[in-house]
N, C-alpha and C. Protein backbone atom coordinates (compact mmCIF):
# COMPACT_ATOMS: atom_id res chain seq x y z
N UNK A 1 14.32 37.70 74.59
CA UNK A 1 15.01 38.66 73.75
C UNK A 1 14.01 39.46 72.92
N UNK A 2 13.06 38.50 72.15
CA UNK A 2 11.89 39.57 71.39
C UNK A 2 11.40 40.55 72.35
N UNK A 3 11.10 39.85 73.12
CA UNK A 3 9.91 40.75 74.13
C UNK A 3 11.11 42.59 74.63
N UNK A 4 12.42 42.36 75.11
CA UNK A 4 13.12 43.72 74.69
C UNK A 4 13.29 44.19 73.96
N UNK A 5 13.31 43.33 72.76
CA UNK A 5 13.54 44.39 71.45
C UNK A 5 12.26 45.30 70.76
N UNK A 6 11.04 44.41 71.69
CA UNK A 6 9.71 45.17 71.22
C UNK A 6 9.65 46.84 71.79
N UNK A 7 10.49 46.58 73.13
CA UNK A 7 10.04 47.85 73.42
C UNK A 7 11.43 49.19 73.43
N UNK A 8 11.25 50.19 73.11
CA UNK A 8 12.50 50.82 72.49
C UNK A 8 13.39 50.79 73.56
N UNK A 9 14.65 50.70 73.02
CA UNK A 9 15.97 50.17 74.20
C UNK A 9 16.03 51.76 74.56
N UNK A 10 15.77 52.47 74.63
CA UNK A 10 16.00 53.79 74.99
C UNK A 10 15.42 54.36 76.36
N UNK A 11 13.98 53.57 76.21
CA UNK A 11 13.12 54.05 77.27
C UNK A 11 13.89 53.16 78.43
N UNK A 12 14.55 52.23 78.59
CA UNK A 12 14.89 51.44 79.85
C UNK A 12 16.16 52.31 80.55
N UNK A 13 16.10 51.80 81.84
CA UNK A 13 16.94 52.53 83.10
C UNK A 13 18.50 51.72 83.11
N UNK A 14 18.99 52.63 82.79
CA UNK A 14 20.66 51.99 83.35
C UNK A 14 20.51 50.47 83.92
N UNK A 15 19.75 50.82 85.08
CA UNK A 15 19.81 49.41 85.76
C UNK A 15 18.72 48.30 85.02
N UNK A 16 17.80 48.49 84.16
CA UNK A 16 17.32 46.87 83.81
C UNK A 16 18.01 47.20 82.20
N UNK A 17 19.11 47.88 82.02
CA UNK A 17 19.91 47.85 80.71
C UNK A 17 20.41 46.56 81.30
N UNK A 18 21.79 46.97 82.34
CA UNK A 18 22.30 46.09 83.29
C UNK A 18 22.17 45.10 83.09
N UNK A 19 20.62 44.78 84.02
CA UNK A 19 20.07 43.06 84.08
C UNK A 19 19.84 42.41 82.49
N UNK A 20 19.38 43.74 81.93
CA UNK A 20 18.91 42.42 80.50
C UNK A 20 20.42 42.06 79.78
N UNK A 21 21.47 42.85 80.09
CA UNK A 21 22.95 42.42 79.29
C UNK A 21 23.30 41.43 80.44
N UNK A 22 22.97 41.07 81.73
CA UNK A 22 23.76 39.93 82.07
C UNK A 22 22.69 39.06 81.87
N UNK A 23 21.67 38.74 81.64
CA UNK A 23 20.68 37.81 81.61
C UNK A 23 20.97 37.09 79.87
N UNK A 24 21.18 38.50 79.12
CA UNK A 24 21.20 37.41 77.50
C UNK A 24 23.19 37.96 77.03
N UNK A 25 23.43 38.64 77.81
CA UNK A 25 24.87 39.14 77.10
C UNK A 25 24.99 39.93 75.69
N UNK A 26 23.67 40.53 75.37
CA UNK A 26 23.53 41.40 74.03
C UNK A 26 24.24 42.52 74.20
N UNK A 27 24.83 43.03 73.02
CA UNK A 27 26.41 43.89 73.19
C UNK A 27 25.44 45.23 72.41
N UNK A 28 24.42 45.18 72.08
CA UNK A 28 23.18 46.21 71.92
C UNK A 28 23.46 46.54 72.79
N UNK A 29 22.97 46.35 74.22
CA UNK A 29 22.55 46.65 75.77
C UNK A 29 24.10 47.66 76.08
N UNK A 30 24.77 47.54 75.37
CA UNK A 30 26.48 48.19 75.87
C UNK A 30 26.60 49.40 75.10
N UNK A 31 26.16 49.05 73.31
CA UNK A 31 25.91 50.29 72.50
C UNK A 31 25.17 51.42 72.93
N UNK A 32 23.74 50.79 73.83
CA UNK A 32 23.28 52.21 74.52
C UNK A 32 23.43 52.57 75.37
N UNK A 33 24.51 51.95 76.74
CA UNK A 33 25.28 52.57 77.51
C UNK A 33 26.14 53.29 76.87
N UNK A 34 26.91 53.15 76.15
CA UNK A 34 27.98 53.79 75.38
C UNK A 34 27.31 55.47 74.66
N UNK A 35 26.13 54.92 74.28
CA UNK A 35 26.01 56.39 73.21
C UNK A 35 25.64 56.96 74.73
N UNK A 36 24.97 56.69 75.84
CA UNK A 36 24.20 57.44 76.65
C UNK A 36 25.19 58.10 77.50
N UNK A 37 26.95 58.08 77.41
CA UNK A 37 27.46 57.78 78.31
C UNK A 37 29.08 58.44 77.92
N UNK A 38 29.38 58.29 76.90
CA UNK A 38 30.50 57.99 75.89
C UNK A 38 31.02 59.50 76.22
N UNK A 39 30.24 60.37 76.07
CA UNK A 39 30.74 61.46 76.33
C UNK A 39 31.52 62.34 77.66
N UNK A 40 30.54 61.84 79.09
CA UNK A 40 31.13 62.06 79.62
C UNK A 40 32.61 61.31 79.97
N UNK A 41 32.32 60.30 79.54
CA UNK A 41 33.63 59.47 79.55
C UNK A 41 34.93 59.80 79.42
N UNK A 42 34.63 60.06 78.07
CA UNK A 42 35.61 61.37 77.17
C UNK A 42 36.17 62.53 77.88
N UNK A 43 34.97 63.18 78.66
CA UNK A 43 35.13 64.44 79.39
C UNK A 43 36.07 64.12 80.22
N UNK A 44 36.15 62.85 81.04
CA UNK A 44 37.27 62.80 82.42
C UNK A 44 38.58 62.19 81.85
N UNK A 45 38.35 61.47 80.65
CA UNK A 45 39.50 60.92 80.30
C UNK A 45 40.21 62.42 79.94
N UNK A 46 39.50 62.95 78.84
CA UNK A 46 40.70 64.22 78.36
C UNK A 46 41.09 65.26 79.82
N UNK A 47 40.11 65.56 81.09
CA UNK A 47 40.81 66.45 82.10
C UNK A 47 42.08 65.55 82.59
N UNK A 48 41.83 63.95 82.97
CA UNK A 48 43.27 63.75 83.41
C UNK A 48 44.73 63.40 82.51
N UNK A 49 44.38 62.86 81.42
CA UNK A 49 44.84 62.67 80.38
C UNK A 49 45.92 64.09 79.58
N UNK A 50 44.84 64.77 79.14
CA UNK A 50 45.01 66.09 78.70
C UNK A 50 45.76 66.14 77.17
N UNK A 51 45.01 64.74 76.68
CA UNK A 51 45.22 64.57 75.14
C UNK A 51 43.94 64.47 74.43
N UNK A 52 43.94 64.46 73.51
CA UNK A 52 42.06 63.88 72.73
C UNK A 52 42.74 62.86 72.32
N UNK A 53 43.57 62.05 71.34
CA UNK A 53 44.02 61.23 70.99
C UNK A 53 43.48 59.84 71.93
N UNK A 54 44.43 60.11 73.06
CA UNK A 54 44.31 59.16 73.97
C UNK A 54 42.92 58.93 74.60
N UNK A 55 42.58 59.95 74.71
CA UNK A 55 41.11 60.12 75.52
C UNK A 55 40.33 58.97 74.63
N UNK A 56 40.26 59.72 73.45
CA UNK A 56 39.18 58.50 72.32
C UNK A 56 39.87 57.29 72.89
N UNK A 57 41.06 56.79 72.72
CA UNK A 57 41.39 55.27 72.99
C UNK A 57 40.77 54.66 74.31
N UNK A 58 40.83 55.93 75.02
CA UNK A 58 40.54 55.31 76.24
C UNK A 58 39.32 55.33 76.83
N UNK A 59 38.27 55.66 76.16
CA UNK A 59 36.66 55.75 76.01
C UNK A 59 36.45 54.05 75.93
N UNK A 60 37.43 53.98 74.16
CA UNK A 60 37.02 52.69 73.59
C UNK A 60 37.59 51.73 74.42
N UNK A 61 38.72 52.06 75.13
CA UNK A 61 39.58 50.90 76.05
C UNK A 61 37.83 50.48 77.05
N UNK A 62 37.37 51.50 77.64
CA UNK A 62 36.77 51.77 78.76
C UNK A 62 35.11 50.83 78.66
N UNK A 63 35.15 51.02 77.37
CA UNK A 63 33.38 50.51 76.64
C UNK A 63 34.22 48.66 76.61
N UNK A 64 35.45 48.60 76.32
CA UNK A 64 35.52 47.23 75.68
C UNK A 64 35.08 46.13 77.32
N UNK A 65 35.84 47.21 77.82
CA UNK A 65 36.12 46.36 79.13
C UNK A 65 34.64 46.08 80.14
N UNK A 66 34.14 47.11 79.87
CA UNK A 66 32.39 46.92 80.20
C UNK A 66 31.92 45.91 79.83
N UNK A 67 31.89 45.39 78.91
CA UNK A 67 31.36 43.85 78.42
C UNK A 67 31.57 42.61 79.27
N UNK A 68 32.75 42.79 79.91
CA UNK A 68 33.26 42.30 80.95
C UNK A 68 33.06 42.38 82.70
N UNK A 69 33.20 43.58 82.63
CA UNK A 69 33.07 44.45 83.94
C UNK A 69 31.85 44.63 84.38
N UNK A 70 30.88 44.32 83.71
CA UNK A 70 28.98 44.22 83.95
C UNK A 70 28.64 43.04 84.27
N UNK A 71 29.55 42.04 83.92
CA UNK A 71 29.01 40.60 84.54
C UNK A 71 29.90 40.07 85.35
N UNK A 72 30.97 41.30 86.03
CA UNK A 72 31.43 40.32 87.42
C UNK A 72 30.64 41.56 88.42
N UNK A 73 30.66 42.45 88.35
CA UNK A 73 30.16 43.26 89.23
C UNK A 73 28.96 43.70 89.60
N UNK A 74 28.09 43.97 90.59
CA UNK A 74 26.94 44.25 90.98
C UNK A 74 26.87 45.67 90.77
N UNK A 75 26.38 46.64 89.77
CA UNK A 75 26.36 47.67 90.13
C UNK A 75 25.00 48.43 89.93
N UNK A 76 24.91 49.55 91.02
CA UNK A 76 23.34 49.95 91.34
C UNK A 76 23.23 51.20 90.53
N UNK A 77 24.32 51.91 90.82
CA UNK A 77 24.46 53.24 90.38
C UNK A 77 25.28 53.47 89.09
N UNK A 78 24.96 53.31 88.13
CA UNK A 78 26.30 52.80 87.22
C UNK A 78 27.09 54.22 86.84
N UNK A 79 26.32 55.33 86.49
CA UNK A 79 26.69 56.51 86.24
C UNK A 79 27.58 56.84 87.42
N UNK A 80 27.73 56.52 88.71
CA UNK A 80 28.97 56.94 88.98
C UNK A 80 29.96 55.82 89.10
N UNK A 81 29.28 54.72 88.96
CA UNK A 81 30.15 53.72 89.03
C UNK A 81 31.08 53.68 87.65
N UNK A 82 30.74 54.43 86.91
CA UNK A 82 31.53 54.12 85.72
C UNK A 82 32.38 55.71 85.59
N UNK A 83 32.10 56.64 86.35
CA UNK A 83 33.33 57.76 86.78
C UNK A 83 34.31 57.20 87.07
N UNK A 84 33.84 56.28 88.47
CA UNK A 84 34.56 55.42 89.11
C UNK A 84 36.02 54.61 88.14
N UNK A 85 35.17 53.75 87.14
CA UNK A 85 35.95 52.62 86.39
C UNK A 85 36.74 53.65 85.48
N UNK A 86 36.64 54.83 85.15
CA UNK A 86 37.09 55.99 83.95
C UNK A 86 38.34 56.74 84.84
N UNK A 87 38.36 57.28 85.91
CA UNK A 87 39.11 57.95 86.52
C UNK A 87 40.38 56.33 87.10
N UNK A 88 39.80 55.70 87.34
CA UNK A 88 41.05 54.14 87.90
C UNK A 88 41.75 54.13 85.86
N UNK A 89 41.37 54.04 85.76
CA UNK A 89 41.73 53.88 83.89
C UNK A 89 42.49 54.52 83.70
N UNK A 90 42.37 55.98 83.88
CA UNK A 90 43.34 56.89 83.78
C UNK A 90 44.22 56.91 84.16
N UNK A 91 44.18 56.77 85.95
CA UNK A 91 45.29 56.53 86.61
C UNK A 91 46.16 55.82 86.42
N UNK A 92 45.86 54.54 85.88
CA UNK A 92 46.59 53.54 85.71
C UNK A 92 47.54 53.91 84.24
N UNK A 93 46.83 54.49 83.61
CA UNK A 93 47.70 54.32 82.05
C UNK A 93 48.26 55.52 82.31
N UNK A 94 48.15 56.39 83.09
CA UNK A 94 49.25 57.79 83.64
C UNK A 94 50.51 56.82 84.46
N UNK A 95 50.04 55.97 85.19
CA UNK A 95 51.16 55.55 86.32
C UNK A 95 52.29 54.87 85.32
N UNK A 96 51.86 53.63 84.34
CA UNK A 96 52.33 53.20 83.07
C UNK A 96 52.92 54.08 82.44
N UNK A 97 52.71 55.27 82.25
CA UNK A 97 53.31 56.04 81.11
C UNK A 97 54.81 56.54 82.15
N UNK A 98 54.66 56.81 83.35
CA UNK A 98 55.30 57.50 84.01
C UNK A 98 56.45 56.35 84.07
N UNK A 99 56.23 55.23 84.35
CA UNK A 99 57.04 53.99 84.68
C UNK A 99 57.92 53.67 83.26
N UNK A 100 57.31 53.96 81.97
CA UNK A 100 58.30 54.19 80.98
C UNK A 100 58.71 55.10 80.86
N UNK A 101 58.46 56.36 81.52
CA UNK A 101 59.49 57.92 81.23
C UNK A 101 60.54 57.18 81.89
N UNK A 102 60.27 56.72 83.16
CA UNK A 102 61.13 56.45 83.98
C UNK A 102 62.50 55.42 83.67
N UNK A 103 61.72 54.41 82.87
CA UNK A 103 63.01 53.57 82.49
C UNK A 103 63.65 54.13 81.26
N UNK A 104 62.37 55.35 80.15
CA UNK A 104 63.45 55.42 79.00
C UNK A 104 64.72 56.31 79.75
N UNK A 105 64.21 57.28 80.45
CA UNK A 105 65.14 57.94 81.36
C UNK A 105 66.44 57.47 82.12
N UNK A 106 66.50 56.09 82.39
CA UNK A 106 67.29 55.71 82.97
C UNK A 106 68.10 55.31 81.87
N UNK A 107 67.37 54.84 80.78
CA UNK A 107 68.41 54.20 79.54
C UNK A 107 68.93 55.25 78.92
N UNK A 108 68.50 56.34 78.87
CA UNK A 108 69.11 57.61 78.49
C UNK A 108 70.17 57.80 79.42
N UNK A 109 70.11 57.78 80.36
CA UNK A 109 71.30 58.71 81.32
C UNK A 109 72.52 57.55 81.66
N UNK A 110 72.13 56.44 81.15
CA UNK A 110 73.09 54.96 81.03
C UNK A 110 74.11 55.25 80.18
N UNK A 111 72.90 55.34 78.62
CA UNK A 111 74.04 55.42 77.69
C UNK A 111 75.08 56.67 77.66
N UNK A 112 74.46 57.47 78.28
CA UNK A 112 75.47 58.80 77.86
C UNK A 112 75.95 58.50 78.74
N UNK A 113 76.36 57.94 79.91
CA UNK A 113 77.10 57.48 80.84
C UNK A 113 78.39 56.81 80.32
N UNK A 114 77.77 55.81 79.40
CA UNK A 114 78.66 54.88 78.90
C UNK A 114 79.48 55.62 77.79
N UNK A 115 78.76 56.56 76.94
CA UNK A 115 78.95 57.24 75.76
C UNK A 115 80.56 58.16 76.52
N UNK A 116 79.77 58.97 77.44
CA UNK A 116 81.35 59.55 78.04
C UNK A 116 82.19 59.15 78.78
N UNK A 117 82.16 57.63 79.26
CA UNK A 117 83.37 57.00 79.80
C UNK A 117 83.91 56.65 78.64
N UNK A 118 83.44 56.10 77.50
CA UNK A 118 84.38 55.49 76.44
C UNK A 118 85.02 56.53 76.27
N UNK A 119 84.62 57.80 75.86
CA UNK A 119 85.67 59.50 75.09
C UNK A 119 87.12 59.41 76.25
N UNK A 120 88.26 59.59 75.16
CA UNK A 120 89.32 59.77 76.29
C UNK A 120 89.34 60.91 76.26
N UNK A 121 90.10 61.52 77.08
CA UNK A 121 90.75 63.21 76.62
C UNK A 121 91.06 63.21 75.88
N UNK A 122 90.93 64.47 75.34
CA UNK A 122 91.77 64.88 74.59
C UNK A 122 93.08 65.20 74.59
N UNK A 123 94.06 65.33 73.75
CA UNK A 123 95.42 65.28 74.24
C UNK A 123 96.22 65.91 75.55
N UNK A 124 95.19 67.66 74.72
CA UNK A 124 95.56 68.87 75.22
C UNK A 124 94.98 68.85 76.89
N UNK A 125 94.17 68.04 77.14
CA UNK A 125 93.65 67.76 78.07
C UNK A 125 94.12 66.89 79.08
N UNK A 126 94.77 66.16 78.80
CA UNK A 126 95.57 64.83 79.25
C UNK A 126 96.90 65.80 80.26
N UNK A 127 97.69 66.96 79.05
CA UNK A 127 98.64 67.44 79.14
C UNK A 127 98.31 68.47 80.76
N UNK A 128 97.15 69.01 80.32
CA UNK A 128 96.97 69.68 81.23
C UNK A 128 97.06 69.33 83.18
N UNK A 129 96.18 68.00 82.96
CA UNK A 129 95.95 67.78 83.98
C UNK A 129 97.08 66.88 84.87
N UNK A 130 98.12 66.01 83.73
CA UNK A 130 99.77 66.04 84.37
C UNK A 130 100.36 66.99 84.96
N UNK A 131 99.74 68.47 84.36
CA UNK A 131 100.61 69.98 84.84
C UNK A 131 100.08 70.00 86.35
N UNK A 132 98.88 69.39 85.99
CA UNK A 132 98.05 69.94 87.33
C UNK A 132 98.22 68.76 88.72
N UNK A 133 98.52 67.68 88.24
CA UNK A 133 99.37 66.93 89.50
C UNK A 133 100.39 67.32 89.85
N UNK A 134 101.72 67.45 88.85
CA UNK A 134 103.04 67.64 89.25
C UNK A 134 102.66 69.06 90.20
N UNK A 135 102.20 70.05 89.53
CA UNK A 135 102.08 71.28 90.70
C UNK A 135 101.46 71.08 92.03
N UNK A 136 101.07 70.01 91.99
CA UNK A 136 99.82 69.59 93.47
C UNK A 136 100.64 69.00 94.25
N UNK A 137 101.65 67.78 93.53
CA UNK A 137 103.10 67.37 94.10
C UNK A 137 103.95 68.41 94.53
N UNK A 138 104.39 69.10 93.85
CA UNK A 138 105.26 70.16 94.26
C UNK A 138 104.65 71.03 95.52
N UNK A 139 103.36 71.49 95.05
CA UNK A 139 102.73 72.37 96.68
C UNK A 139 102.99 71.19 97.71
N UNK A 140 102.38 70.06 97.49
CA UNK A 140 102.51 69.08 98.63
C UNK A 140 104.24 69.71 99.47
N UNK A 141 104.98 69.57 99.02
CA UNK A 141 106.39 69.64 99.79
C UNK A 141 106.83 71.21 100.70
N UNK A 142 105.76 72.05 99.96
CA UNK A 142 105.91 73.19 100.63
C UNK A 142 104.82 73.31 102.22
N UNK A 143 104.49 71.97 102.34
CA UNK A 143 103.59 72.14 103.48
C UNK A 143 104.43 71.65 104.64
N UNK A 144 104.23 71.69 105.84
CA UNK A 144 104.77 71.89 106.89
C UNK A 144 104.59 70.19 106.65
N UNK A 145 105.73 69.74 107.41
CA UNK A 145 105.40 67.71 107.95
C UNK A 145 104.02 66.81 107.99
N UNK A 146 103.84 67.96 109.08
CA UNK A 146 102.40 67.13 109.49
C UNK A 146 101.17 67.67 108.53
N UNK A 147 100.89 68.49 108.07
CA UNK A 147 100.06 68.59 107.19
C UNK A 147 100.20 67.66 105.81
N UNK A 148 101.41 67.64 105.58
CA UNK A 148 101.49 66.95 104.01
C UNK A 148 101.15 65.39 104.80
N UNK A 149 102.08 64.82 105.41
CA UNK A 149 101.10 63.49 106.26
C UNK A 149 100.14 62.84 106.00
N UNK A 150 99.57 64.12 106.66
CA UNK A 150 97.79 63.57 106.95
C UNK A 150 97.21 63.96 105.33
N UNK A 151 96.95 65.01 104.37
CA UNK A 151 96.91 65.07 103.78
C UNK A 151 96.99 63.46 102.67
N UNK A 152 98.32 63.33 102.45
CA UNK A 152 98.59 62.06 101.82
C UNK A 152 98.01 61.03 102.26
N UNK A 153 97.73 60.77 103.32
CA UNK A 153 97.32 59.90 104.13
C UNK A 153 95.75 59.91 103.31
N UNK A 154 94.85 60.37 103.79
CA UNK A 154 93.35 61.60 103.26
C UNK A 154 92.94 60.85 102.57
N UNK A 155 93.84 61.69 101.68
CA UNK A 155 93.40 61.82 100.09
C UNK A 155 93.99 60.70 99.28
N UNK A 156 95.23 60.74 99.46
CA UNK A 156 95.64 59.98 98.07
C UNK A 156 96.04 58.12 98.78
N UNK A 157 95.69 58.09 99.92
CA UNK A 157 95.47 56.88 100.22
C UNK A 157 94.16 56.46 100.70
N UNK A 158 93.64 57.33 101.03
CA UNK A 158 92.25 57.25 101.64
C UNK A 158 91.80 56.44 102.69
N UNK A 159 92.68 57.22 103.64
CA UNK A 159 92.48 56.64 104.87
C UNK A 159 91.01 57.86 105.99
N UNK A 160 90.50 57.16 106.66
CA UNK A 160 89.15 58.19 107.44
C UNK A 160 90.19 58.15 108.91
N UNK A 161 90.40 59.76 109.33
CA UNK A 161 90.23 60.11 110.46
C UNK A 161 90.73 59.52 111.55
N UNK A 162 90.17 58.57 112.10
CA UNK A 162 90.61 57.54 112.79
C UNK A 162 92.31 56.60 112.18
N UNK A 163 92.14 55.98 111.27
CA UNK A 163 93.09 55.46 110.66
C UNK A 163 94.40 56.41 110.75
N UNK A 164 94.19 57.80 110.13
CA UNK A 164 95.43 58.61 109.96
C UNK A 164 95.69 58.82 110.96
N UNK A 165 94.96 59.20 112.47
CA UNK A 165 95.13 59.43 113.77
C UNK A 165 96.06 58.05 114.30
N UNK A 166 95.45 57.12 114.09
CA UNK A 166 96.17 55.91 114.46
C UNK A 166 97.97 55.34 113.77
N UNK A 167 98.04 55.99 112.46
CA UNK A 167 99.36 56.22 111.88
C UNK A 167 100.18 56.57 112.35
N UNK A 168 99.32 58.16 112.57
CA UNK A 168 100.81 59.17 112.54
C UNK A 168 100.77 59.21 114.31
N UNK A 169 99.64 59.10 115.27
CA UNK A 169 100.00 58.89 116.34
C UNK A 169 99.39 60.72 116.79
N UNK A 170 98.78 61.16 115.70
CA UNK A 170 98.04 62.56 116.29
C UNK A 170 97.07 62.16 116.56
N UNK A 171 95.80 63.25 117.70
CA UNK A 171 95.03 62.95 117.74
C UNK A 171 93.87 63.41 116.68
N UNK A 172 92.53 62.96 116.92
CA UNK A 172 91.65 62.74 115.42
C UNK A 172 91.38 64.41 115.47
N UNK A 173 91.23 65.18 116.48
CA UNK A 173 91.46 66.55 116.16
C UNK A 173 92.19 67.11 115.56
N UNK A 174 93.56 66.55 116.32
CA UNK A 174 94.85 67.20 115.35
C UNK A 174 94.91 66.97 113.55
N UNK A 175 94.16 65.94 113.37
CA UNK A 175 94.62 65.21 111.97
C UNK A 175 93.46 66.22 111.26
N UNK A 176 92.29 66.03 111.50
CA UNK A 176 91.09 67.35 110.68
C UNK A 176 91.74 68.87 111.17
N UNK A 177 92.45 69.52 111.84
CA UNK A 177 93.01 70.57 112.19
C UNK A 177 93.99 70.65 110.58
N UNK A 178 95.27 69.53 111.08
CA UNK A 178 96.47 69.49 109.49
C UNK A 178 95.57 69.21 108.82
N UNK A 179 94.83 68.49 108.17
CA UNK A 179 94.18 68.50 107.12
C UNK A 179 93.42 69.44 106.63
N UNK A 180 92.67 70.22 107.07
CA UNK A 180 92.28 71.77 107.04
C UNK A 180 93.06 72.60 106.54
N UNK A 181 94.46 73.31 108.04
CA UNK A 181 95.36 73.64 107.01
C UNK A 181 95.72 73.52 106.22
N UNK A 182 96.40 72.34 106.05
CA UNK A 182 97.02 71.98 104.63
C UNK A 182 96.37 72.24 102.97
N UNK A 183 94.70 71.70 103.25
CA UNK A 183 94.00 72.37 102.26
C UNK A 183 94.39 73.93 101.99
N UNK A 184 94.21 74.20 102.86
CA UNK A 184 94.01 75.88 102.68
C UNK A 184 95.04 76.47 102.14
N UNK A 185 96.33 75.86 102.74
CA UNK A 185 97.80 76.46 102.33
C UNK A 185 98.16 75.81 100.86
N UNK A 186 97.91 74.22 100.75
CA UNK A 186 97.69 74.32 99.13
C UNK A 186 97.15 75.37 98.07
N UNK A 187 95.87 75.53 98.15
CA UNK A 187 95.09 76.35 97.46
C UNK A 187 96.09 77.64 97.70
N UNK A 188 96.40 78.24 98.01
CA UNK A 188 97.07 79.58 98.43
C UNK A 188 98.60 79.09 97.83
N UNK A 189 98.72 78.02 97.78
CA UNK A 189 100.46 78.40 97.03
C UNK A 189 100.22 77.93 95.88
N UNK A 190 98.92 76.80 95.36
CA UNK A 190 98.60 76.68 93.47
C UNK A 190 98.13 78.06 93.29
N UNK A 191 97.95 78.81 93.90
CA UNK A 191 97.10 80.19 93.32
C UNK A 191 98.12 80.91 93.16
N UNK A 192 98.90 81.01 93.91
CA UNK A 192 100.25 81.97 93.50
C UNK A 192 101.60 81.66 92.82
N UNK A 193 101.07 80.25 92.17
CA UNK A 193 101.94 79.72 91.24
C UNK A 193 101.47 79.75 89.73
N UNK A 194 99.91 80.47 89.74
CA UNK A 194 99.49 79.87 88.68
C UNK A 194 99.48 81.18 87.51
């Protein structure tokens, strides 16, 4: 340890910084990676990031984890190896951030989910849309047999195609044919009732 500290920690190479922090574990040896280094760090954190806030955290996230990350790994080139460890960093606390938009998002669109099933109508609203069955009943009777049928059949029992074909004994053409019509001739007699 004397014998490095005799000679200025400045003049040494990335790589016997390296060896002398895994040989004694001096957190010196990390301070002058850090000052030598810190900046560009900064630089890639804030392009993917695109906060300063975070960026600083994530410099310091980035230096803590080096203390660590220097004594499991072999590395030759550290200057890009530590682009390397800065850009995975990012990614990761972008993917994280995205994974909580994602759930506050879902708890958002829950509650207002829940928020507007509890609301009943309103009265005037309630009233309305009784007007708007009984008239849907009433068109129903102005439709020819087989359209109101299949129709009822459809819709307000919810039977598919096949099933209503198999009822009424039309075929599955005939039944999407009345059912077609029948739409159509509804709409055309609520419109001229309304």
């Amino acid at each position: 340890m004397r014998l490095f500290k005799t000679k200025n920690i400045k003049a040494f190479s990335d790589a016997e910084l390296i060896a002398e922090y895994k040989r004694k574990g001096d957190n010196e040896v990390v301070g002058e990676l850090y000052k030598r280094y810190s900046h560009l760090v900064y630089g890639v954190c804030l392009k993917y990031l695109k906060n300063e806030d975070e960026s600083k955290d994530a410099v310091l996230q980035i230096f803590e984890n080096l203390m660590e990350d220097l004594l499991k790994h072999d590395v030759t080139n550290f200057k890009s190896w530590l682009h390397s460890v800065t850009r995975n960093h990012c990614l990761m606390f972008l993917r994280k951030q995205q994974t909580i938009l994602k759930k506050e998002h879902q708890y958002e669109y829950e509650y207002v989910s829940e928020a507007v099933s509890e609301i009943s109508f309103a009265p005037h609203e309630k009233e309305v849309k009784e007007e708007l069955l009984t008239e849907l009943e009433k068109a129903l009777n102005f439709l020819k047999e087989e359209q109101r049928i299949c129709i009822e059949l459809f819709f307000l029992q919810e039977k598919r195609y096949e099933e209503v074909a198999e009822i009424t004994g039309y075929s599955p053409k005939q039944v999407k044919s009345y059912i077609q019509n029948g739409k159509r001739n509804l709409a055309i007699h609520l419109k001229s009732n309304i």
